[in-house]
PDB file of N, CA and C in Angstrom:
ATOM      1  N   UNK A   1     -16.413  10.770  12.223  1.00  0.00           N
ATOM      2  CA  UNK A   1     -17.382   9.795  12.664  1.00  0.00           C
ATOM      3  C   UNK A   1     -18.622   9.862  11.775  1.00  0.00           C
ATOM      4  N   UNK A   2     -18.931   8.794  10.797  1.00  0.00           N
ATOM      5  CA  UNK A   2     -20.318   8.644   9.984  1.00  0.00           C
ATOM      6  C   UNK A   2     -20.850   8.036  10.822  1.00  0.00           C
ATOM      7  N   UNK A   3     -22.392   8.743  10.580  1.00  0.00           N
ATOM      8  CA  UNK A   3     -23.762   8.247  10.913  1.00  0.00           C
ATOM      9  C   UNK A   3     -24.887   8.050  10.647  1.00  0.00           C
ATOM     10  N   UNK A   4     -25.929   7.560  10.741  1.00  0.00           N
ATOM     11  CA  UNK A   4     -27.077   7.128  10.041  1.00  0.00           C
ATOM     12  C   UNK A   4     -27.627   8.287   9.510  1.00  0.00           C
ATOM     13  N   UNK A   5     -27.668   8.322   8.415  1.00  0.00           N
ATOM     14  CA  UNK A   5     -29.365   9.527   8.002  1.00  0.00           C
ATOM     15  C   UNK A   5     -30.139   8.794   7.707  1.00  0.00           C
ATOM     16  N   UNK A   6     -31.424   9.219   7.981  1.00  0.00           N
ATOM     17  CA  UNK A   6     -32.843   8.494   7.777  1.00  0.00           C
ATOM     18  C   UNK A   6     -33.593   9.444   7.110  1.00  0.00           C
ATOM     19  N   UNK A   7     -35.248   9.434   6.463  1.00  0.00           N
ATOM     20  CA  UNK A   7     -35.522  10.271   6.544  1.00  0.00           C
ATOM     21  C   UNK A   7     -37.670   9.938   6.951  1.00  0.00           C
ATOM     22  N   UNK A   8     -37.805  11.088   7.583  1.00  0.00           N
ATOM     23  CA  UNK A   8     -39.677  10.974   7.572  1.00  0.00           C
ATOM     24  C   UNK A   8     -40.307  10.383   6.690  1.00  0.00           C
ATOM     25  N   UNK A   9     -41.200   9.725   6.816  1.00  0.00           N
ATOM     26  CA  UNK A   9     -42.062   9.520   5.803  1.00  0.00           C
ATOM     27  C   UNK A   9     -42.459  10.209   4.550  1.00  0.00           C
ATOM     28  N   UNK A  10     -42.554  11.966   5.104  1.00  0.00           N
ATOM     29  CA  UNK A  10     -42.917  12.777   4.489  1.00  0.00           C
ATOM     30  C   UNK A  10     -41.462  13.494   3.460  1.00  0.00           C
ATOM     31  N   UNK A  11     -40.140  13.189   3.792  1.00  0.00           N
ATOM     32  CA  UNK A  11     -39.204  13.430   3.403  1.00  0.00           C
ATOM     33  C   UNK A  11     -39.051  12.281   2.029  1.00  0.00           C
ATOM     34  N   UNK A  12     -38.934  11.198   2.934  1.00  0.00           N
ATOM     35  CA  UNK A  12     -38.557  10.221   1.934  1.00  0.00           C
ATOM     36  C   UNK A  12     -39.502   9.997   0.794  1.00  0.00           C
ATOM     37  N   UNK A  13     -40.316   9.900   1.113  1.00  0.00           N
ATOM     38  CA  UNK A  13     -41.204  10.636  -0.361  1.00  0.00           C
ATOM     39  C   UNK A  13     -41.316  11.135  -1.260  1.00  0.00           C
ATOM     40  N   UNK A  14     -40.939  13.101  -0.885  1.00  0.00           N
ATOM     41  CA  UNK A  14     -40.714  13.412  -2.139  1.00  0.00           C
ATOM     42  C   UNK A  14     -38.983  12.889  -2.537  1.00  0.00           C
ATOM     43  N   UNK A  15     -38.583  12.917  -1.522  1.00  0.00           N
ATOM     44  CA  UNK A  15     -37.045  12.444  -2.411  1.00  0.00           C
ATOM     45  C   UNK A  15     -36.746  11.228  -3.484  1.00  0.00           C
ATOM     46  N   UNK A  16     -37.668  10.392  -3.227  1.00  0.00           N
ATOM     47  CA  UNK A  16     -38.145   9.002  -4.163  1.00  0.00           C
ATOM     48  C   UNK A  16     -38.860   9.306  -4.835  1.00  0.00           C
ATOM     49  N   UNK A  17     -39.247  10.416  -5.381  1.00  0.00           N
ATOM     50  CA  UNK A  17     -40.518  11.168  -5.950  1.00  0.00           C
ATOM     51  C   UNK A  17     -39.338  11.618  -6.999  1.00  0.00           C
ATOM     52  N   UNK A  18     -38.538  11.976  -7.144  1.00  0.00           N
ATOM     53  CA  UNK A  18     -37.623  12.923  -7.545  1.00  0.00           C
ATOM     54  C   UNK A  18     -36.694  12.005  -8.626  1.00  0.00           C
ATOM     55  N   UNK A  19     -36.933  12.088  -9.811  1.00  0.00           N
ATOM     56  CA  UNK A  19     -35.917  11.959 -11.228  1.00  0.00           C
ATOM     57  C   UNK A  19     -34.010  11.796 -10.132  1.00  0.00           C
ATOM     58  N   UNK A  20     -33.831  10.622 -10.450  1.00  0.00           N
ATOM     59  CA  UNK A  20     -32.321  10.662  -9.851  1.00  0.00           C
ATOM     60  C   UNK A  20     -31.966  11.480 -10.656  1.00  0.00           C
ATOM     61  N   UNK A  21     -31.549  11.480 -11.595  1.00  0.00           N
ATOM     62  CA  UNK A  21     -30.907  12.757 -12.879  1.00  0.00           C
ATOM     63  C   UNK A  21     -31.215  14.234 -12.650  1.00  0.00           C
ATOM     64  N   UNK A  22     -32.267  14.345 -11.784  1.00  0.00           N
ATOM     65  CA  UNK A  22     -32.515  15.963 -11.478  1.00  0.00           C
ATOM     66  C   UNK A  22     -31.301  16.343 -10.816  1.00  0.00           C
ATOM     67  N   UNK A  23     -31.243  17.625 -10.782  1.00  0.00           N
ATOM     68  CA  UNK A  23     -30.151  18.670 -10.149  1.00  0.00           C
ATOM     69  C   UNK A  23     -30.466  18.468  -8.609  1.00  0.00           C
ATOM     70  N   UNK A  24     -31.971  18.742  -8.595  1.00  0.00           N
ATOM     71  CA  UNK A  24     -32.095  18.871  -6.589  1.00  0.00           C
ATOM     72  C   UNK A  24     -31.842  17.520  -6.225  1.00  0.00           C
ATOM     73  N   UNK A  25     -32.192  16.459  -6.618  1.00  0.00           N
ATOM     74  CA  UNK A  25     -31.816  14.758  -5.908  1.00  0.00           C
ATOM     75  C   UNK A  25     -30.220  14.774  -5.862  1.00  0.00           C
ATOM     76  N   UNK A  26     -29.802  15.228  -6.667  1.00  0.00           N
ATOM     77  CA  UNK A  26     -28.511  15.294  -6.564  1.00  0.00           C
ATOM     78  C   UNK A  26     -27.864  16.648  -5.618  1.00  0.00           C
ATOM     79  N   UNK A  27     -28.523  17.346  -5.533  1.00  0.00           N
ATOM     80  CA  UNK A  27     -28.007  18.648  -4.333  1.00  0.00           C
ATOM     81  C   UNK A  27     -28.169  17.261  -2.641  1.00  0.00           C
ATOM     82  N   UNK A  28     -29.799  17.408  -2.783  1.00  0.00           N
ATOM     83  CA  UNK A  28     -29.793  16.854  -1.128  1.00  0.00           C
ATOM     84  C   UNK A  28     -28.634  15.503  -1.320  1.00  0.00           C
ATOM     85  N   UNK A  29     -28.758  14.763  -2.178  1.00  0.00           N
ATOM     86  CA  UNK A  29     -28.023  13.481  -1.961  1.00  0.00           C
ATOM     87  C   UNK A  29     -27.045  13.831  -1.570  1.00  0.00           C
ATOM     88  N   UNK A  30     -25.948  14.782  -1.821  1.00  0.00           N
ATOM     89  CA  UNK A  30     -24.893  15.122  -1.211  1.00  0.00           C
ATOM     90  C   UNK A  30     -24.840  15.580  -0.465  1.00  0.00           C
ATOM     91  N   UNK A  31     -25.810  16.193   0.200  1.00  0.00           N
ATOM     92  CA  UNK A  31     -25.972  17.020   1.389  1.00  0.00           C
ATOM     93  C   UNK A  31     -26.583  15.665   2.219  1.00  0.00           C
ATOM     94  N   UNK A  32     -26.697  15.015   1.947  1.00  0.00           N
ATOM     95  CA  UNK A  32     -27.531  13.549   3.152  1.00  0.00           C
ATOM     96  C   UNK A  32     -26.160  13.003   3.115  1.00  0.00           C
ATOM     97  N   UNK A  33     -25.281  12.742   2.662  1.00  0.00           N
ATOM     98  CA  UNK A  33     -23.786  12.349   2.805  1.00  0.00           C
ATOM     99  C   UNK A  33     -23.023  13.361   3.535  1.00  0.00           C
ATOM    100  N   UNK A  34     -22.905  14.639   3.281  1.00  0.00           N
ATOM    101  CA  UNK A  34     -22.361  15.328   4.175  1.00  0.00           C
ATOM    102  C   UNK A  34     -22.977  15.522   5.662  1.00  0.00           C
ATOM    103  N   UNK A  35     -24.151  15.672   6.063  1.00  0.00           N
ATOM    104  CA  UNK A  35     -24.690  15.033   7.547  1.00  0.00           C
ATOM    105  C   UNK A  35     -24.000  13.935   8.190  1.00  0.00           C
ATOM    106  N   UNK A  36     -24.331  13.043   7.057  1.00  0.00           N
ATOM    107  CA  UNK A  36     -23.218  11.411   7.836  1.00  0.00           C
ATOM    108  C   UNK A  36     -22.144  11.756   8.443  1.00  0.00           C
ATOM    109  N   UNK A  37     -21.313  12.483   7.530  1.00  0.00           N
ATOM    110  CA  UNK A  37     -19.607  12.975   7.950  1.00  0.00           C
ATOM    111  C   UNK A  37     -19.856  13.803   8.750  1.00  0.00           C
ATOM    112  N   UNK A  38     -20.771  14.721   8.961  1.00  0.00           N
ATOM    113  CA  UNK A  38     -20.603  15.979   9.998  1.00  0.00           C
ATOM    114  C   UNK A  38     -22.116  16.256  10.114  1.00  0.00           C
ATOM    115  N   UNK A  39     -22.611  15.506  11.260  1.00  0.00           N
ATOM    116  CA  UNK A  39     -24.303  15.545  11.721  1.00  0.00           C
ATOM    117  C   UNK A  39     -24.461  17.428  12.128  1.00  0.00           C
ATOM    118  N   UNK A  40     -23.426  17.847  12.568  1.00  0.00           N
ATOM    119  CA  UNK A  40     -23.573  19.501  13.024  1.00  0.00           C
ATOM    120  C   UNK A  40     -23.032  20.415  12.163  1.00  0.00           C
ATOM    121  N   UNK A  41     -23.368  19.982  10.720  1.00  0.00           N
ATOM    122  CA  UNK A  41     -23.348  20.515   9.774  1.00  0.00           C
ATOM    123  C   UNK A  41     -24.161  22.198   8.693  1.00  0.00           C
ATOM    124  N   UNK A  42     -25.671  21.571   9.544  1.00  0.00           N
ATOM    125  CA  UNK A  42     -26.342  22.853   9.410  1.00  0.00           C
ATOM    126  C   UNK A  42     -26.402  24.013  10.326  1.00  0.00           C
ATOM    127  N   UNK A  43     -27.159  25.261  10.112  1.00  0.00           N
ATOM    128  CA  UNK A  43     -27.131  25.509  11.110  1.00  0.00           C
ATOM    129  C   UNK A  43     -28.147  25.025  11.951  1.00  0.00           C
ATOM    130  N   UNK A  44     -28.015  25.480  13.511  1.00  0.00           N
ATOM    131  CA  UNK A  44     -28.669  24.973  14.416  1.00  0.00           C
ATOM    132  C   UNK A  44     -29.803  26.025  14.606  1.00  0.00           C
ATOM    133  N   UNK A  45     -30.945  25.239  14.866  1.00  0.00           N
ATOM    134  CA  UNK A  45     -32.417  26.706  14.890  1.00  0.00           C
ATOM    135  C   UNK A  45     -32.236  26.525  16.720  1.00  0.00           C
ATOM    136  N   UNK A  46     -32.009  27.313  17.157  1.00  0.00           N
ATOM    137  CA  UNK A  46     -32.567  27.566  18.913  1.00  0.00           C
ATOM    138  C   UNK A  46     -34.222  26.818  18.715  1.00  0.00           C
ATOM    139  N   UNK A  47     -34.386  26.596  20.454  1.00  0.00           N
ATOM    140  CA  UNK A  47     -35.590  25.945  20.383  1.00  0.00           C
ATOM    141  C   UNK A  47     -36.334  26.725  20.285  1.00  0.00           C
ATOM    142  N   UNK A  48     -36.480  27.462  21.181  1.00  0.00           N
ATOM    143  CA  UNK A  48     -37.436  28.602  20.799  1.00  0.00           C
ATOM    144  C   UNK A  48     -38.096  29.375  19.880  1.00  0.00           C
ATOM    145  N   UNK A  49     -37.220  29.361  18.863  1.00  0.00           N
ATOM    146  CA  UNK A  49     -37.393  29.649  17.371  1.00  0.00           C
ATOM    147  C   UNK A  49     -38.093  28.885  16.581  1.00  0.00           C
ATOM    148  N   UNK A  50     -38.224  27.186  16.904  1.00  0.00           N
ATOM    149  CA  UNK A  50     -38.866  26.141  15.894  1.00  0.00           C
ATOM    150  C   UNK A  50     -40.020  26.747  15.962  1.00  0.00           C
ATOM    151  N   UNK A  51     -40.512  26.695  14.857  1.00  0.00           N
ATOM    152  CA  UNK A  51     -41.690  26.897  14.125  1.00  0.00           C
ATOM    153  C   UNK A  51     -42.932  26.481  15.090  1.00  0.00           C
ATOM    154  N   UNK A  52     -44.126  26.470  15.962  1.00  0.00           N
ATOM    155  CA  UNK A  52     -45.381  25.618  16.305  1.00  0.00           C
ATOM    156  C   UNK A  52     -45.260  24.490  15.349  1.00  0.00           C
ATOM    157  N   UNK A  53     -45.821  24.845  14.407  1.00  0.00           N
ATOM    158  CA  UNK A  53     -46.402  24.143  12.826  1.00  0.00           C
ATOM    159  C   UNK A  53     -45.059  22.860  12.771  1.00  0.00           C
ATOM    160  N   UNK A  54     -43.848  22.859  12.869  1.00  0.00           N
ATOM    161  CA  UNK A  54     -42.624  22.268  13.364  1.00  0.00           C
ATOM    162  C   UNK A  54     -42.805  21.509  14.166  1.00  0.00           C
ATOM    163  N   UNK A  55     -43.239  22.010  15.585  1.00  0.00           N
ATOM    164  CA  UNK A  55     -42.983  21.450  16.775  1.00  0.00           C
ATOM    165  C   UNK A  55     -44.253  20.558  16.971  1.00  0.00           C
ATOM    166  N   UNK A  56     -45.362  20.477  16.373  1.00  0.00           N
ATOM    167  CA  UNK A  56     -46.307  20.037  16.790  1.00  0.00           C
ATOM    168  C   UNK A  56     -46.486  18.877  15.497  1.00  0.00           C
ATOM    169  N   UNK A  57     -46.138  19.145  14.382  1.00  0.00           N
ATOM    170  CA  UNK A  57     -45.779  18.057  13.393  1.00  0.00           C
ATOM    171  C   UNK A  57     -44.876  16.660  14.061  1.00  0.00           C
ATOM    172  N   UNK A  58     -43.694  17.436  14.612  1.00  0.00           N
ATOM    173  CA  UNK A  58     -42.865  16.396  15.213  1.00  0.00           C
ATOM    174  C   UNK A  58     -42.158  16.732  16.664  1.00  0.00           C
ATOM    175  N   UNK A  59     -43.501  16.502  17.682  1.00  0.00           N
ATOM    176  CA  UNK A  59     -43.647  17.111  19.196  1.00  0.00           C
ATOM    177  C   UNK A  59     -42.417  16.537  20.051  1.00  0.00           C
ATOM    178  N   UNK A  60     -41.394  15.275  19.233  1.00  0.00           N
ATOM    179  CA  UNK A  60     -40.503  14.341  19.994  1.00  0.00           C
ATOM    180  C   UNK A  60     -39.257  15.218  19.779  1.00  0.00           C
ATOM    181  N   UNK A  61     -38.892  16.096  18.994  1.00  0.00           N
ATOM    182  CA  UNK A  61     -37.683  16.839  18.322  1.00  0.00           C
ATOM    183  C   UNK A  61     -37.104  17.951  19.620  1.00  0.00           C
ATOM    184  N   UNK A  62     -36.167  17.896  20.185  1.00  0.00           N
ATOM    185  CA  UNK A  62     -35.847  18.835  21.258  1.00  0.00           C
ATOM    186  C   UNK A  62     -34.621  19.283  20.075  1.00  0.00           C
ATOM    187  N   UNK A  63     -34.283  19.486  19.222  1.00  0.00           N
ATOM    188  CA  UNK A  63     -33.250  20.163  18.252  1.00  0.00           C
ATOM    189  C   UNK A  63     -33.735  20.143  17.022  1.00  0.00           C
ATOM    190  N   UNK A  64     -32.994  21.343  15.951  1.00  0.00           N
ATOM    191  CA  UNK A  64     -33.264  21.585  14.659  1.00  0.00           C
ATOM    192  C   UNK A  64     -32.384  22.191  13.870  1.00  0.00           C
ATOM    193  N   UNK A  65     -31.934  21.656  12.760  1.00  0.00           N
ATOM    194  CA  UNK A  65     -31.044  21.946  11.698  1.00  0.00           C
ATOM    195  C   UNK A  65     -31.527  22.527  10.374  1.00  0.00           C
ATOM    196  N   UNK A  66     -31.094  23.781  10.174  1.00  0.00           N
ATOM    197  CA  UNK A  66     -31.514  24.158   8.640  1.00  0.00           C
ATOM    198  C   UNK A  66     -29.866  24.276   7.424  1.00  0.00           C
ATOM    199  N   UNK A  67     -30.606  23.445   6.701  1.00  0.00           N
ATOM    200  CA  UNK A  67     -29.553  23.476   5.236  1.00  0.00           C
ATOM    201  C   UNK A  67     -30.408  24.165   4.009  1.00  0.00           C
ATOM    202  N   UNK A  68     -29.404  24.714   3.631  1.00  0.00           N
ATOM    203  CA  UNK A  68     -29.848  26.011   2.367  1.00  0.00           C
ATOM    204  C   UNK A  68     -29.423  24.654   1.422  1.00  0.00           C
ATOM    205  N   UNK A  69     -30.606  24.207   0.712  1.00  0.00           N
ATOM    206  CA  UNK A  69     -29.926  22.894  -0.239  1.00  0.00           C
ATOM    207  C   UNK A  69     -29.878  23.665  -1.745  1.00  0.00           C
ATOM    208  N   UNK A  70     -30.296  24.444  -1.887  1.00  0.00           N
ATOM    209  CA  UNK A  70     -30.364  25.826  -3.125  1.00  0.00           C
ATOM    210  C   UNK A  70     -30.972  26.466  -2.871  1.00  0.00           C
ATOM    211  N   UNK A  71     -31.078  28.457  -3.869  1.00  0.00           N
ATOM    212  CA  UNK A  71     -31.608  29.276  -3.950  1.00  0.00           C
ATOM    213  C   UNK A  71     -33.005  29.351  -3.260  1.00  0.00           C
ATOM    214  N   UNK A  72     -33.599  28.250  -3.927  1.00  0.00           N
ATOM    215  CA  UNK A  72     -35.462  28.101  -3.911  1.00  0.00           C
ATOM    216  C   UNK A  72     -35.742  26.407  -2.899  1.00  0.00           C
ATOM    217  N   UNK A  73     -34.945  26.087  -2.555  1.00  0.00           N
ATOM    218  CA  UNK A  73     -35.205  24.298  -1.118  1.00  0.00           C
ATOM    219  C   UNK A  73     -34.488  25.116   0.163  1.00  0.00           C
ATOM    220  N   UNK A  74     -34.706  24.524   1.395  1.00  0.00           N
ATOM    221  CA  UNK A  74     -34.631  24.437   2.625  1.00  0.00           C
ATOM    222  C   UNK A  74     -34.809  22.796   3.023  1.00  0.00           C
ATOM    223  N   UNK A  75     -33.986  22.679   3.999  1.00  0.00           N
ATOM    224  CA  UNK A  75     -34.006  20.997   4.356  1.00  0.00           C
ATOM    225  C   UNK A  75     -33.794  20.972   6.258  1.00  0.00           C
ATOM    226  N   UNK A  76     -35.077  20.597   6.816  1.00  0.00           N
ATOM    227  CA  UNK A  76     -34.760  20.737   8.544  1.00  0.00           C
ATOM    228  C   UNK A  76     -34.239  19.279   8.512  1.00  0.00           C
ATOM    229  N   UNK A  77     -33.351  19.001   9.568  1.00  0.00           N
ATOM    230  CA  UNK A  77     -33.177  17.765  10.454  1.00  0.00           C
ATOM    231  C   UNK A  77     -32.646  17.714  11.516  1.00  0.00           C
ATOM    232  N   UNK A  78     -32.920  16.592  12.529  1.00  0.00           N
ATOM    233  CA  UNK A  78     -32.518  16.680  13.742  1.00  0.00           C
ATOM    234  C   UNK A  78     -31.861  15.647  14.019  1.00  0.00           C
ATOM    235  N   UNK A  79     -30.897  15.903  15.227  1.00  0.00           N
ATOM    236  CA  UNK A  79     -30.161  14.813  15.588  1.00  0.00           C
ATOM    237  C   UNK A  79     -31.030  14.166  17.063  1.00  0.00           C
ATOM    238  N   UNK A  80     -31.047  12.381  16.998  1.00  0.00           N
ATOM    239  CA  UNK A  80     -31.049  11.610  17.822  1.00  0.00           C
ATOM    240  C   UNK A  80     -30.041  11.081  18.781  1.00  0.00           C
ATOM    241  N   UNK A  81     -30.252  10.437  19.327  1.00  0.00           N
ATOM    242  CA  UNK A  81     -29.548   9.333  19.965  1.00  0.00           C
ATOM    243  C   UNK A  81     -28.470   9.719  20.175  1.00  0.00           C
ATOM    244  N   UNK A  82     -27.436  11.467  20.630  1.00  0.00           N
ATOM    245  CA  UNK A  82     -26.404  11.784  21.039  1.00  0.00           C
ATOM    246  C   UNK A  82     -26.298  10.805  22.813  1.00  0.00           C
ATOM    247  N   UNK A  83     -25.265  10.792  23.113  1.00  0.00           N
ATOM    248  CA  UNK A  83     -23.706  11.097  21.846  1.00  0.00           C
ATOM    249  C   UNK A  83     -23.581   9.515  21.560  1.00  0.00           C
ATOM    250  N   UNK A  84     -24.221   8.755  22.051  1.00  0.00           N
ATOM    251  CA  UNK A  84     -24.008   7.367  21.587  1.00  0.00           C
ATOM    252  C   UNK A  84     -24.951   7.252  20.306  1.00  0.00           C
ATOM    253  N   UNK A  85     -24.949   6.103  19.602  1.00  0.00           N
ATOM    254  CA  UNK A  85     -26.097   6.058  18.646  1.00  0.00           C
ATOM    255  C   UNK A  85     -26.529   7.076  17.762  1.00  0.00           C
ATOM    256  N   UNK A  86     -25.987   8.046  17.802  1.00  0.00           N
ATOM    257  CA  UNK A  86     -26.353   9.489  16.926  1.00  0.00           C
ATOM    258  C   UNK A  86     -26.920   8.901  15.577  1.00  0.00           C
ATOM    259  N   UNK A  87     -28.416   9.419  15.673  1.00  0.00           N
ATOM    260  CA  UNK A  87     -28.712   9.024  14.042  1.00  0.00           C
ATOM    261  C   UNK A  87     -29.473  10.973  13.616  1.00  0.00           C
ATOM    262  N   UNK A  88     -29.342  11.014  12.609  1.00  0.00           N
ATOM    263  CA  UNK A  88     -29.823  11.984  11.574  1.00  0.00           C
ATOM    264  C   UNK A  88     -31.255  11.469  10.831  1.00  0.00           C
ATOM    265  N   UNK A  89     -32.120  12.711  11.319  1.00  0.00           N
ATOM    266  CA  UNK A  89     -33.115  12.541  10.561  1.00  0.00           C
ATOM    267  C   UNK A  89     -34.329  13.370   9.942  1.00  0.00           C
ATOM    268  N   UNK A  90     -33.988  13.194   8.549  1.00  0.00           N
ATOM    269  CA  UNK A  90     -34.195  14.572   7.680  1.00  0.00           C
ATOM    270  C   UNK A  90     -36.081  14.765   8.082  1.00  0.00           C
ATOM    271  N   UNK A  91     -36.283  15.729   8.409  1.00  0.00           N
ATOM    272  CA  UNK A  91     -37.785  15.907   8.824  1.00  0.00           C
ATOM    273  C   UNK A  91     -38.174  16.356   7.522  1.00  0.00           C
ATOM    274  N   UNK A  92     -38.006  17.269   6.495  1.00  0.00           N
ATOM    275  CA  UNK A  92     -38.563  17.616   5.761  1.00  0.00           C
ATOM    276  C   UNK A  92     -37.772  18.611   4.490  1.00  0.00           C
ATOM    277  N   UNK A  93     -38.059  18.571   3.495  1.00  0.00           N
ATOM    278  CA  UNK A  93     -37.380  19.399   2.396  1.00  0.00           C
ATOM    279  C   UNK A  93     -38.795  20.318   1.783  1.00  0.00           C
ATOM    280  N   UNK A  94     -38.453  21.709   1.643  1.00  0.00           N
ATOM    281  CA  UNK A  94     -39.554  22.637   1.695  1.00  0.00           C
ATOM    282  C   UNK A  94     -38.863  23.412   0.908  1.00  0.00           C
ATOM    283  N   UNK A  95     -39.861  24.289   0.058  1.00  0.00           N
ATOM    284  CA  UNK A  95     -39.808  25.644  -0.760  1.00  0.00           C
ATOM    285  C   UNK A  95     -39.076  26.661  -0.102  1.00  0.00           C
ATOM    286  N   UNK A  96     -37.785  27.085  -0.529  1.00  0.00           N
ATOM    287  CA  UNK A  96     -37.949  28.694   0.368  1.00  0.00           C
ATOM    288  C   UNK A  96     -39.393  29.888   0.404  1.00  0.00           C
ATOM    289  N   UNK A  97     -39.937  29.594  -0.327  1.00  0.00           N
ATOM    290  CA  UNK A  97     -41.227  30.339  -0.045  1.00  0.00           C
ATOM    291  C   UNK A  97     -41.931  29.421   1.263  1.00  0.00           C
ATOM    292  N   UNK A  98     -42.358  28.284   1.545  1.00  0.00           N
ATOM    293  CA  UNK A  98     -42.974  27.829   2.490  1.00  0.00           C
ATOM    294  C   UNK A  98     -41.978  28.207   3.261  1.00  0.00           C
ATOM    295  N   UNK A  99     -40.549  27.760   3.750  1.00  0.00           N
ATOM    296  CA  UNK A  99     -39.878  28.031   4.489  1.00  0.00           C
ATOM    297  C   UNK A  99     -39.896  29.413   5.358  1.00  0.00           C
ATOM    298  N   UNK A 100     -40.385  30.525   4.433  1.00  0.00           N
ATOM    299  CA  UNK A 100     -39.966  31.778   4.766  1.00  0.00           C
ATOM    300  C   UNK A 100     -41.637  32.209   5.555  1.00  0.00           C
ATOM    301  N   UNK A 101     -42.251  31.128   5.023  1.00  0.00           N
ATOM    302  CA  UNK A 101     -43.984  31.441   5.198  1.00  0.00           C
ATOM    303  C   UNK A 101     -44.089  30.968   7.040  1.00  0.00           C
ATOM    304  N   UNK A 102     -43.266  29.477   6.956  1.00  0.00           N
ATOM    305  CA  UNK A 102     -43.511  28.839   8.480  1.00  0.00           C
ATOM    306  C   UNK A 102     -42.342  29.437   9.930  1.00  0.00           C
ATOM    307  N   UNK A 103     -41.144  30.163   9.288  1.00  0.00           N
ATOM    308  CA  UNK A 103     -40.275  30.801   9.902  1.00  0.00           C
ATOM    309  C   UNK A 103     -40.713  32.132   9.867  1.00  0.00           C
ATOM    310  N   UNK A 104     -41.295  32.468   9.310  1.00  0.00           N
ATOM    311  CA  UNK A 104     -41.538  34.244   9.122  1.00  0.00           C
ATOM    312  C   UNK A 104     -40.224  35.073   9.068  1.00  0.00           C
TER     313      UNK A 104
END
């Protein structure tokens, strides 16, 4: 079952920011195609675990997905609109250094 990916404002940004010919546009791009095919693809963060800094960025999110998109990116997203309407939507692509800074 494919489904919508979307992404934040703040996502879609740098990703349109980004040389198509680069290596990372081309990591997430395939990784925003593999979501479609399989939305429970990343792993899943418990709620409890989301970040404040996370939860208060985007206070509507009751779920959270982390993808290792390489060595040095991290990519959260959450799923909507289960089980009907299921859309995907990438909240943000981050440094593993920020990543490791806002997860501790």
């Amino acid at each position: 079952m494919r489904i919508h990916v979307n992404g934040t404002p703040e996502f879609s940004g740098f990703f349109q920011a980004l040389d198509k010919e680069n290596q990372l546009y081309k990591t997430i791009d395939a990784i925003l195609e593999r979501i479609a095919e399989n939305p429970s693809m990343g792993e899943f963060v418990r709620f409890e675990r989301i970040p404040k800094v996370i939860k208060s960025r985007y206070p509507d999110i009751t779920n959270i997905f982390r993808v290792k998109v390489t060595q040095d990116w991290r990519l959260l997203y959450t799923l909507v609109g289960y089980p009907k309407n299921k859309t995907a939507y990438i909240l943000i692509t981050m440094s593993h250094k920020e990543y490791d800074k806002i997860f501790k």
